[in-house]
C-alpha atoms as a PDB file:
ATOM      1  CA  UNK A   1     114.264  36.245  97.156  1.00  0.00           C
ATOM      2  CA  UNK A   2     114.540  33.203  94.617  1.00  0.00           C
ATOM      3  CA  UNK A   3     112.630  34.050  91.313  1.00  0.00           C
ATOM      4  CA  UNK A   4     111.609  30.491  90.363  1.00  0.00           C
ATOM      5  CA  UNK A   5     108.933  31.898  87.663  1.00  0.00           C
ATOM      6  CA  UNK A   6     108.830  34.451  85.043  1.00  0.00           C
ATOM      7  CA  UNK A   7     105.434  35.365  82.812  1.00  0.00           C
ATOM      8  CA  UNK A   8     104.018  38.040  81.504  1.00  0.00           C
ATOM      9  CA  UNK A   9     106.840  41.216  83.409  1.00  0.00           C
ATOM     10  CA  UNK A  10     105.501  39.381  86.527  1.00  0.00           C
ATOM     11  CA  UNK A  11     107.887  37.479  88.892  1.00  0.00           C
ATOM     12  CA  UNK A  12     106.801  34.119  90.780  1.00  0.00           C
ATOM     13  CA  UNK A  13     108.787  34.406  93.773  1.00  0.00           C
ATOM     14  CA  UNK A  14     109.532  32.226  96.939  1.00  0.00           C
ATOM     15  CA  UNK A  15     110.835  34.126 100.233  1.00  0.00           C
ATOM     16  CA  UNK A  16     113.403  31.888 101.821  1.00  0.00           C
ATOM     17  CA  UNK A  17     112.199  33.528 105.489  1.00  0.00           C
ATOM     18  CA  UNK A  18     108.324  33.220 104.435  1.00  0.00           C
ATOM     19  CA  UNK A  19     105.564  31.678 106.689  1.00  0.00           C
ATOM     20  CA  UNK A  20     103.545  28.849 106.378  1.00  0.00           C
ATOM     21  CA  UNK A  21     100.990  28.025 104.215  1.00  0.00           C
ATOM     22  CA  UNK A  22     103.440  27.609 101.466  1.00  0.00           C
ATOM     23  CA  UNK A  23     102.681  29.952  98.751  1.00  0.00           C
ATOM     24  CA  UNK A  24     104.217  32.115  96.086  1.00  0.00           C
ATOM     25  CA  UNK A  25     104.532  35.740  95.585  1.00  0.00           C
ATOM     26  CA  UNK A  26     103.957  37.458  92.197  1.00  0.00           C
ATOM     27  CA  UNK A  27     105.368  40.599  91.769  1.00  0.00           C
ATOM     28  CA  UNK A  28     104.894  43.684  88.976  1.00  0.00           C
ATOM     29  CA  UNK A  29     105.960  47.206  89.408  1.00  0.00           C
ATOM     30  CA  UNK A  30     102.622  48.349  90.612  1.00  0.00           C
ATOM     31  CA  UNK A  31     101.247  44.905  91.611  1.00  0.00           C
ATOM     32  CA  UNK A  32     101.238  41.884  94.032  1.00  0.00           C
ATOM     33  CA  UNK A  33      99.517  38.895  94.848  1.00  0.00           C
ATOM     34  CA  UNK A  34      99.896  35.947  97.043  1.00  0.00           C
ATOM     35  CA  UNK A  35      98.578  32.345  95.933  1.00  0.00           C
ATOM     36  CA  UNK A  36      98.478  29.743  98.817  1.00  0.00           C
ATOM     37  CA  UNK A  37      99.828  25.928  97.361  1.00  0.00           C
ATOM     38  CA  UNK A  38      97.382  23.443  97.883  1.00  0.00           C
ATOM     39  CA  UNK A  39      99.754  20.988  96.812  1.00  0.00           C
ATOM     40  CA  UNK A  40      97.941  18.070  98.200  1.00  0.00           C
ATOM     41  CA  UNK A  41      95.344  19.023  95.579  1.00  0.00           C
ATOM     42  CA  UNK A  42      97.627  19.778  92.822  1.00  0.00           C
ATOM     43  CA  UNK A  43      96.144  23.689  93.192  1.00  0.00           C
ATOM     44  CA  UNK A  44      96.312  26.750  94.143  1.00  0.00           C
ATOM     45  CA  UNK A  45      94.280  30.186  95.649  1.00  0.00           C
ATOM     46  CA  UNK A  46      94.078  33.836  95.282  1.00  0.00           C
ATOM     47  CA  UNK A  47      95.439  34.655  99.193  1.00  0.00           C
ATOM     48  CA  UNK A  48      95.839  38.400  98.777  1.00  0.00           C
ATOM     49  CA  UNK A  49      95.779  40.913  95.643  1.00  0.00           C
ATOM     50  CA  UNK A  50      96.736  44.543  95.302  1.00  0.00           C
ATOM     51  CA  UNK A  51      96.651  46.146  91.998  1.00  0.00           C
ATOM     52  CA  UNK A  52      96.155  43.412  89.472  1.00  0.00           C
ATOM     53  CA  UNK A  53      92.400  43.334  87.783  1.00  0.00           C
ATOM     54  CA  UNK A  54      90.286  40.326  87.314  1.00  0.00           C
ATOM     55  CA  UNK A  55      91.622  39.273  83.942  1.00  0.00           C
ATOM     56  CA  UNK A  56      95.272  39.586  85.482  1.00  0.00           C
ATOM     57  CA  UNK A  57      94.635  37.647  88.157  1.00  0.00           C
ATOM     58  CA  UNK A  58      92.863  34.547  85.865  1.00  0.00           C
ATOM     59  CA  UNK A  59      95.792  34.703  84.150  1.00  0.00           C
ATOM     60  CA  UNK A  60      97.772  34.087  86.120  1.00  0.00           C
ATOM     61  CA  UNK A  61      95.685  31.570  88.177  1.00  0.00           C
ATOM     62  CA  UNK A  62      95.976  29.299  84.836  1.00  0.00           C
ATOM     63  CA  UNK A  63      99.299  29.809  84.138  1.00  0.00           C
ATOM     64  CA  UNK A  64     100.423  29.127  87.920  1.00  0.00           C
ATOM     65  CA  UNK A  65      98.244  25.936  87.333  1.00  0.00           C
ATOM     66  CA  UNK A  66     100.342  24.433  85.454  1.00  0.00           C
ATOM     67  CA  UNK A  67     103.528  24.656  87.764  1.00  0.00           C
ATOM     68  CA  UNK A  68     101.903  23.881  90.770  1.00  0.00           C
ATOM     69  CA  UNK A  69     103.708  20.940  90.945  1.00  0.00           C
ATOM     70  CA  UNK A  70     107.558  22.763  90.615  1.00  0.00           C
ATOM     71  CA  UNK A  71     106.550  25.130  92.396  1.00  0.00           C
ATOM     72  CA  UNK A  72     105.347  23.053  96.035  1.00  0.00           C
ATOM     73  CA  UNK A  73     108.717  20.832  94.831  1.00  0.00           C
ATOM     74  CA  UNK A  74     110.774  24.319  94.971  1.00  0.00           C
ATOM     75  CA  UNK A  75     108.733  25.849  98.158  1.00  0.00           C
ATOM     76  CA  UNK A  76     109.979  22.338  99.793  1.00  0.00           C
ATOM     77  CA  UNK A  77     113.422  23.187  98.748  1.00  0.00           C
ATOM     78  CA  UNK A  78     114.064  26.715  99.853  1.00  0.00           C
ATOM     79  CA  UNK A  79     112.631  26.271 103.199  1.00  0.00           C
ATOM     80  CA  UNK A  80     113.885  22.588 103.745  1.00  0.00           C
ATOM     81  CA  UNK A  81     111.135  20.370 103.334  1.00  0.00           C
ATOM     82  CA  UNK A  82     112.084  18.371 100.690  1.00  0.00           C
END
Protein backbone atom coordinates (compact mmCIF):
# COMPACT_ATOMS: atom_id res chain seq x y z
CA UNK A 1 0.00 0.00 0.00
CA UNK A 2 2.09 3.03 -1.48
CA UNK A 3 1.88 6.10 0.93
CA UNK A 4 2.21 8.86 -1.69
CA UNK A 5 0.94 11.64 0.97
CA UNK A 6 1.59 12.53 4.46
CA UNK A 7 -0.42 15.55 6.51
CA UNK A 8 -1.54 16.11 9.56
CA UNK A 9 -0.72 11.86 11.29
CA UNK A 10 -2.98 11.05 8.28
CA UNK A 11 -1.70 8.89 5.35
CA UNK A 12 -2.84 9.51 1.57
CA UNK A 13 -2.65 6.14 0.29
CA UNK A 14 -3.09 4.36 -3.17
CA UNK A 15 -3.97 0.43 -3.13
CA UNK A 16 -2.08 -1.11 -5.99
CA UNK A 17 -5.22 -3.89 -6.22
CA UNK A 18 -7.94 -0.96 -5.78
CA UNK A 19 -11.06 -0.52 -8.05
CA UNK A 20 -12.04 1.98 -10.28
CA UNK A 21 -13.00 5.26 -9.84
CA UNK A 22 -9.51 6.19 -9.04
CA UNK A 23 -9.33 7.58 -5.65
CA UNK A 24 -7.18 7.81 -2.57
CA UNK A 25 -7.42 6.45 0.84
CA UNK A 26 -6.63 8.51 3.98
CA UNK A 27 -5.87 6.74 6.87
CA UNK A 28 -5.57 7.72 10.93
CA UNK A 29 -5.60 5.33 13.76
CA UNK A 30 -9.26 5.69 14.38
CA UNK A 31 -10.20 7.15 10.96
CA UNK A 32 -10.75 6.67 7.15
CA UNK A 33 -11.99 8.26 4.24
CA UNK A 34 -12.11 7.71 0.58
CA UNK A 35 -11.96 10.76 -1.98
CA UNK A 36 -12.89 9.81 -5.63
CA UNK A 37 -10.25 11.82 -8.37
CA UNK A 38 -12.07 13.78 -10.66
CA UNK A 39 -9.03 14.39 -12.45
CA UNK A 40 -10.64 15.57 -15.57
CA UNK A 41 -11.78 18.44 -13.34
CA UNK A 42 -8.67 18.96 -11.50
CA UNK A 43 -10.92 17.78 -8.16
CA UNK A 44 -11.86 15.67 -5.93
CA UNK A 45 -15.03 14.15 -3.51
CA UNK A 46 -15.78 12.95 -0.12
CA UNK A 47 -16.68 9.01 -1.32
CA UNK A 48 -16.91 7.49 2.14
CA UNK A 49 -15.97 8.75 5.84
CA UNK A 50 -15.74 6.94 9.14
CA UNK A 51 -14.55 8.73 12.12
CA UNK A 52 -13.19 12.03 10.94
CA UNK A 53 -15.56 15.27 11.88
CA UNK A 54 -16.51 18.01 9.57
CA UNK A 55 -13.53 20.25 10.17
CA UNK A 56 -11.23 17.07 9.52
CA UNK A 57 -12.66 16.27 6.58
CA UNK A 58 -12.42 20.22 5.04
CA UNK A 59 -9.13 19.88 5.83
CA UNK A 60 -8.27 17.66 4.24
CA UNK A 61 -10.52 18.32 1.17
CA UNK A 62 -8.19 21.61 0.74
CA UNK A 63 -5.13 20.17 1.34
CA UNK A 64 -5.85 17.09 -1.11
CA UNK A 65 -6.77 20.03 -3.52
CA UNK A 66 -3.76 20.97 -4.07
CA UNK A 67 -2.21 17.51 -5.14
CA UNK A 68 -4.89 16.47 -7.16
CA UNK A 69 -2.82 16.67 -9.92
CA UNK A 70 0.23 14.12 -8.38
CA UNK A 71 -1.97 12.31 -7.09
CA UNK A 72 -4.32 11.15 -10.57
CA UNK A 73 -0.41 11.24 -12.14
CA UNK A 74 0.55 8.56 -9.25
CA UNK A 75 -3.04 6.62 -9.31
CA UNK A 76 -2.04 6.27 -13.23
CA UNK A 77 1.22 4.88 -12.18
CA UNK A 78 0.50 2.22 -9.64
CA UNK A 79 -2.24 0.69 -11.54
CA UNK A 80 -0.68 1.22 -15.10
CA UNK A 81 -2.36 3.91 -16.71
CA UNK A 82 0.14 6.22 -17.26
Amino acid sequence: MPTILRHNGWRVVIYPNDHRPPHVHVVGINEHARFELLCDLGTLKLMSNIGLTYAQVQVLVAYLSKHVQKLCIEWGRIHDHG
